[in-house]
Protein backbone atom coordinates (compact mmCIF):
# COMPACT_ATOMS: atom_id res chain seq x y z
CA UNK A 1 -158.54 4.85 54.69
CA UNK A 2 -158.52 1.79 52.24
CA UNK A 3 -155.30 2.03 50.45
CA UNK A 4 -155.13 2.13 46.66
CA UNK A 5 -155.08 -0.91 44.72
CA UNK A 6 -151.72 -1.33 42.66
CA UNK A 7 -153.96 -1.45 39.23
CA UNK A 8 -157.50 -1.66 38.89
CA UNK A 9 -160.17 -2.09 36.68
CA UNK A 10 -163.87 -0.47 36.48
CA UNK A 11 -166.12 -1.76 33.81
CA UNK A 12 -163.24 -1.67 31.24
CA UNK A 13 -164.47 -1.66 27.63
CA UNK A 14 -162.63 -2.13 24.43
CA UNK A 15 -164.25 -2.25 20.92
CA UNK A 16 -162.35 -2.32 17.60
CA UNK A 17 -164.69 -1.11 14.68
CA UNK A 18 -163.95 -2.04 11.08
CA UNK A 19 -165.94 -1.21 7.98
CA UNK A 20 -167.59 -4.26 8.09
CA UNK A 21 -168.30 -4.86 11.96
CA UNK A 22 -167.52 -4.02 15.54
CA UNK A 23 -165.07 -6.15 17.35
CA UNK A 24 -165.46 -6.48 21.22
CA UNK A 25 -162.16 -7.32 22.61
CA UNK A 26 -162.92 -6.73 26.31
CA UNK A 27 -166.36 -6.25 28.03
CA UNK A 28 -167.21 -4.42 31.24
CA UNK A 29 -163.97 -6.22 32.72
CA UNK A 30 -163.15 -5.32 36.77
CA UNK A 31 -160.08 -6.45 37.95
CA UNK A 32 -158.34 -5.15 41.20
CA UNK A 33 -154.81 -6.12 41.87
CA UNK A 34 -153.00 -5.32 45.17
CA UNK A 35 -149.81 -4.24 46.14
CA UNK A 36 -146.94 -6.98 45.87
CA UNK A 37 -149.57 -10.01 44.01
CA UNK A 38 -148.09 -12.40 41.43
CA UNK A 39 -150.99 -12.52 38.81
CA UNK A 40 -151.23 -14.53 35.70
CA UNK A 41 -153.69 -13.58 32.86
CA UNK A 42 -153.92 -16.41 30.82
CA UNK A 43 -156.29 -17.35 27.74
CA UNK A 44 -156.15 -18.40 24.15
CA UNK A 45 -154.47 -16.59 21.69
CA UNK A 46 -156.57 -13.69 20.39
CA UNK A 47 -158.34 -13.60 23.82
CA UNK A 48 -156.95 -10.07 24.59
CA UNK A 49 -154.49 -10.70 26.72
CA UNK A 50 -152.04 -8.22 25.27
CA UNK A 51 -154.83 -5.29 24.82
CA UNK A 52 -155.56 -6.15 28.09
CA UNK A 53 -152.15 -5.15 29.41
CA UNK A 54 -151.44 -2.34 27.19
CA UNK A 55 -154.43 -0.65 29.00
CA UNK A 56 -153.37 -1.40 32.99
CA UNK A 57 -150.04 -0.05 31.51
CA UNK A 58 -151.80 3.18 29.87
CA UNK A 59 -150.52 2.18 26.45
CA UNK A 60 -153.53 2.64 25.15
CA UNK A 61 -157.00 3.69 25.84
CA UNK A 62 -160.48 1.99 26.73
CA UNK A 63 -163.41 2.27 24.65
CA UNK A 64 -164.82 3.01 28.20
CA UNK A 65 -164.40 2.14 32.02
CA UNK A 66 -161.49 3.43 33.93
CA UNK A 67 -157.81 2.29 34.91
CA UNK A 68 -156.44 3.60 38.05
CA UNK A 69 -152.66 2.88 39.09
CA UNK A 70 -151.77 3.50 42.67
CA UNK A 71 -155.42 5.35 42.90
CA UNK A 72 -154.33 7.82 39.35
CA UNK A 73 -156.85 7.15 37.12
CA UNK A 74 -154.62 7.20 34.07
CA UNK A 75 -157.55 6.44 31.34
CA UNK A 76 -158.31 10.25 32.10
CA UNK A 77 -154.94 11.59 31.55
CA UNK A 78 -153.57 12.56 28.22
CA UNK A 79 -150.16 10.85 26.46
CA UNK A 80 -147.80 12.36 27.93
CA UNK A 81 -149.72 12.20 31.47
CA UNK A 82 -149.52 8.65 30.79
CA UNK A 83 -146.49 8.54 30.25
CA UNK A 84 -145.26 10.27 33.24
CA UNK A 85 -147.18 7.69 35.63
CA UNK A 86 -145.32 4.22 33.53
CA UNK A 87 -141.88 6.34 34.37
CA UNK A 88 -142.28 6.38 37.37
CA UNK A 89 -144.11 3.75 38.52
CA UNK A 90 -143.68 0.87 35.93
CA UNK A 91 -141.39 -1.53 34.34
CA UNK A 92 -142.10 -3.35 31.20
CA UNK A 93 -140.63 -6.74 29.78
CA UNK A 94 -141.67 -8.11 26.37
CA UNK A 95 -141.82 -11.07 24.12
CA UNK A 96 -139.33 -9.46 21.87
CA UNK A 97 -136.62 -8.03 24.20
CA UNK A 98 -136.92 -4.78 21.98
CA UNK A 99 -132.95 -3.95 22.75
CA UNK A 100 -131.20 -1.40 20.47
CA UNK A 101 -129.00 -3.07 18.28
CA UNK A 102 -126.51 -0.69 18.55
CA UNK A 103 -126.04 -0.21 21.92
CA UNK A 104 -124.29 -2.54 24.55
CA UNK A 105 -126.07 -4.06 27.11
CA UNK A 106 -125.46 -1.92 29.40
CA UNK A 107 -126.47 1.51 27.55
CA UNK A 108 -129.60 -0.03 26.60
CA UNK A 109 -130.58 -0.46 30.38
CA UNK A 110 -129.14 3.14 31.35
CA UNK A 111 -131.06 4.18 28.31
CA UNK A 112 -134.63 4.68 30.19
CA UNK A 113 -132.69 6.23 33.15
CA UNK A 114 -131.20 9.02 31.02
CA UNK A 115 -134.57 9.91 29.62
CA UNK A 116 -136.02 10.61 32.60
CA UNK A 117 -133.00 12.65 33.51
CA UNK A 118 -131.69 9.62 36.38
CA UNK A 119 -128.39 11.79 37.59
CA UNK A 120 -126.96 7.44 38.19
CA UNK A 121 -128.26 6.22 35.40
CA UNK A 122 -124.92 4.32 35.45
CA UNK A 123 -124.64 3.29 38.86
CA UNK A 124 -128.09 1.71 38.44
CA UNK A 125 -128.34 -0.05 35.16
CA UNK A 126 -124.62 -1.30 36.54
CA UNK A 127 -126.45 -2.69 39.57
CA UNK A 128 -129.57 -4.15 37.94
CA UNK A 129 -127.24 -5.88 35.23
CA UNK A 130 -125.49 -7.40 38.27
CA UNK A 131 -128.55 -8.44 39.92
CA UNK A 132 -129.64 -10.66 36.77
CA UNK A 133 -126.55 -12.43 36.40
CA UNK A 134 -124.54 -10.16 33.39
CA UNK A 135 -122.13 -8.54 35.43
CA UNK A 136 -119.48 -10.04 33.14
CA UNK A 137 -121.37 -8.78 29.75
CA UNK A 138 -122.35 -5.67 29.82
CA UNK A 139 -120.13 -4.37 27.00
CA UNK A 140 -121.34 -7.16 24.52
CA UNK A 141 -123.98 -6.15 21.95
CA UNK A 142 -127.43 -7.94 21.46
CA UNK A 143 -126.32 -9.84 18.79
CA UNK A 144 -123.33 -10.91 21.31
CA UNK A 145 -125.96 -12.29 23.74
CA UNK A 146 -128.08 -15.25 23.54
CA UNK A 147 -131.91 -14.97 23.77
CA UNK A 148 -132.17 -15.42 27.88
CA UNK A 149 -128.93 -13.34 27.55
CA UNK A 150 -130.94 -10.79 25.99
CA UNK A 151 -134.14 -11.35 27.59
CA UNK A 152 -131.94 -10.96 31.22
CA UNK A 153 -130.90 -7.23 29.63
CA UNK A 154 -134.96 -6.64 29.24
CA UNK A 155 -135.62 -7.30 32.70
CA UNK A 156 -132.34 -5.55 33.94
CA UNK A 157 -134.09 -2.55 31.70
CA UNK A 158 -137.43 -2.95 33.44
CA UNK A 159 -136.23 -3.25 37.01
CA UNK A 160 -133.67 -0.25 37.00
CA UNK A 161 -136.09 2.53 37.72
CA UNK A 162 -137.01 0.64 40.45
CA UNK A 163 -140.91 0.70 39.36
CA UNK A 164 -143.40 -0.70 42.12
CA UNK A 165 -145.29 -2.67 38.72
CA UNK A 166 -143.87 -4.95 36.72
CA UNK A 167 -145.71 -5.74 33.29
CA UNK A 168 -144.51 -9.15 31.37
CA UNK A 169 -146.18 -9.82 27.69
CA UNK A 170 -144.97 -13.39 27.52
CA UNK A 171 -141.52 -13.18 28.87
CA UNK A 172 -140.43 -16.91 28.20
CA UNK A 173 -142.24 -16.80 24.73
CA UNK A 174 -138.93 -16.70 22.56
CA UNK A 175 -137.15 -18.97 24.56
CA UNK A 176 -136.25 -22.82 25.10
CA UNK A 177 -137.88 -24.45 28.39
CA UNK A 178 -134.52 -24.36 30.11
CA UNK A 179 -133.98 -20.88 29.28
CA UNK A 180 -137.73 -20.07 29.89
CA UNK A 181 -137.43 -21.80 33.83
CA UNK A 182 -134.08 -19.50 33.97
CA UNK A 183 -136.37 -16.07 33.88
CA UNK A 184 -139.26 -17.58 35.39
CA UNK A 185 -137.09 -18.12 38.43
CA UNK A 186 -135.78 -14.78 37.77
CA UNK A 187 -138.63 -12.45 37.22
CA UNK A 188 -140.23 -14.34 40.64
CA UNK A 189 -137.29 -13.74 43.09
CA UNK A 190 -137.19 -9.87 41.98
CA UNK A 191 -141.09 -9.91 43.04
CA UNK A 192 -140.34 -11.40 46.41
CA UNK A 193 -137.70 -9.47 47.24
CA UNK A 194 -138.17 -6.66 45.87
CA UNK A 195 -142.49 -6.88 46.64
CA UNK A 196 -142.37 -5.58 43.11
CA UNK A 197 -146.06 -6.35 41.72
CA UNK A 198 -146.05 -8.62 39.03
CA UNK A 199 -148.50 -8.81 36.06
CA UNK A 200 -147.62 -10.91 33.23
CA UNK A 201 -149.51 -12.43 30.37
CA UNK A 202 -148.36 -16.24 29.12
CA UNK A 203 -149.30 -19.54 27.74
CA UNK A 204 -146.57 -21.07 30.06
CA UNK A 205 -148.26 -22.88 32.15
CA UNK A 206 -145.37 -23.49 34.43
CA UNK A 207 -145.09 -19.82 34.54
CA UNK A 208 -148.71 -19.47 34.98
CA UNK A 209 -148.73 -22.03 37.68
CA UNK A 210 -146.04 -20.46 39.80
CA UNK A 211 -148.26 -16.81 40.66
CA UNK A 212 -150.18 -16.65 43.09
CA UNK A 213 -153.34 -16.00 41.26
CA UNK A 214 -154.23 -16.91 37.89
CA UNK A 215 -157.16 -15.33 35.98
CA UNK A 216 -158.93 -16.49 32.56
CA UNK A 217 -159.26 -14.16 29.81
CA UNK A 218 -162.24 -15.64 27.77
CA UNK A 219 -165.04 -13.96 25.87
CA UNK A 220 -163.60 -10.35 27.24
CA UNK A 221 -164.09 -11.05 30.52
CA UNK A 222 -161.68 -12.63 33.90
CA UNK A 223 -162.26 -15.72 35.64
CA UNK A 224 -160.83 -17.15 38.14
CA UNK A 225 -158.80 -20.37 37.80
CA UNK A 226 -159.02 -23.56 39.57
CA UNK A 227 -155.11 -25.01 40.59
CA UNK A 228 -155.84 -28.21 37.86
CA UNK A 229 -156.50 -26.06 35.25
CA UNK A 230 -154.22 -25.44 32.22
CA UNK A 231 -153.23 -22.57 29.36
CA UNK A 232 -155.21 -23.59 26.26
């Protein structure tokens, strides 16, 4: 039996009406993403790229079409069925970091573990902090921590559940090139090791260049992208 594709697309749709028009954002889009890949969407900004990734991740819903994660079609399910599927099988890291202010570095990556009632929360977000290099900051506040400081907490965050997807909304977007290399280096040993699938969205076209596959978002649909070809 054909095993089911980490995410996948079927005829995704996405339309955003206004008083004055309707918007098409994406347009019968397939994709089909296996277990383990290290896949790019790139494309200009505006293209989608983000809508696009909200709906793999069930953040929000398609006009029409169908999203199915490990074969669960999650467009179907409700919220909070939604929700259950990203806990356990997904990790998130985002342009912004999004850390609490008020909590340390470490209590913002247990944070996600404790909601989903994770008995080692601790033990874990410990572990994951290690693994990205902060072993020595975990009691420091955001403000404390410089952006790829901050940005390492995010992906500490994201990989502590252990989720088998990893979703990136331009991860190296906030930060200088040297910084930026830092997590790209980062976020792609944790996918080899780890055969964590990795989906990330980015105008970095070293980033970009680094996965394995690298698709076009243009005109709400995916093409595939030659090895010369560079982010807009």
């Amino acid at each position: 039996m054909h095993k089911p594709f980490a995410v996948e697309a079927i005829s995704l749709n996405k339309h955003v009406s206004s008083s004055e028009a309707r918007l098409t954002i994406l347009e019968n889009l397939d994709l089909a993403v296996p277990h383990g890949e290290r896949l790019a969407i790139v494309g200009r900004s505006g293209s989608g790229k983000s809508t696009l990734l909200g709906l793999l991740a069930g953040l929000d819903s398609p006009s029409s079409g169908k999203v199915l994660v490990d074969g669960i079609e999650i467009s179907s399910l409700d919220e909070d069925g939604r929700a259950a599927v990203r806990g356990r099988k997904m990790g998130f890291v985002f342009q912004s970091f999004q850390l609490l202010p008020s909590l340390t570095a470490l209590e913002n990556v247990m944070l996600p573990l404790q909601l989903a009632g994770n008995d080692n929360a601790q033990s874990q977000a410990k572990a994951a902090l290690d693994r990205v290099g902060l072993s020595q900051r975990m009691s420091h506040y955001p403000r404390q921590l410089s952006g790829g400081e901050q940005q390492r907490v995010a992906i500490a965050r994201a990989l502590a559940p252990e989720p088998a997807i990893l979703f990136a909304d331009e991860p190296t977007g906030n930060l200088d090139a040297a910084t930026g290399q830092q997590i790209i280096e980062l976020l792609f040993s944790l996918n080899t090791e780890d055969g964590t699938t990795l989906i990330l969205v980015t105008h970095d076209n070293t980033l970009a260049a680094g996965c394995r596959r690298r698709l076009l978002l243009n005109g709400g649909k995916l093409d595939e992208m030659r090895g010369e070809e560079l982010v807009a």
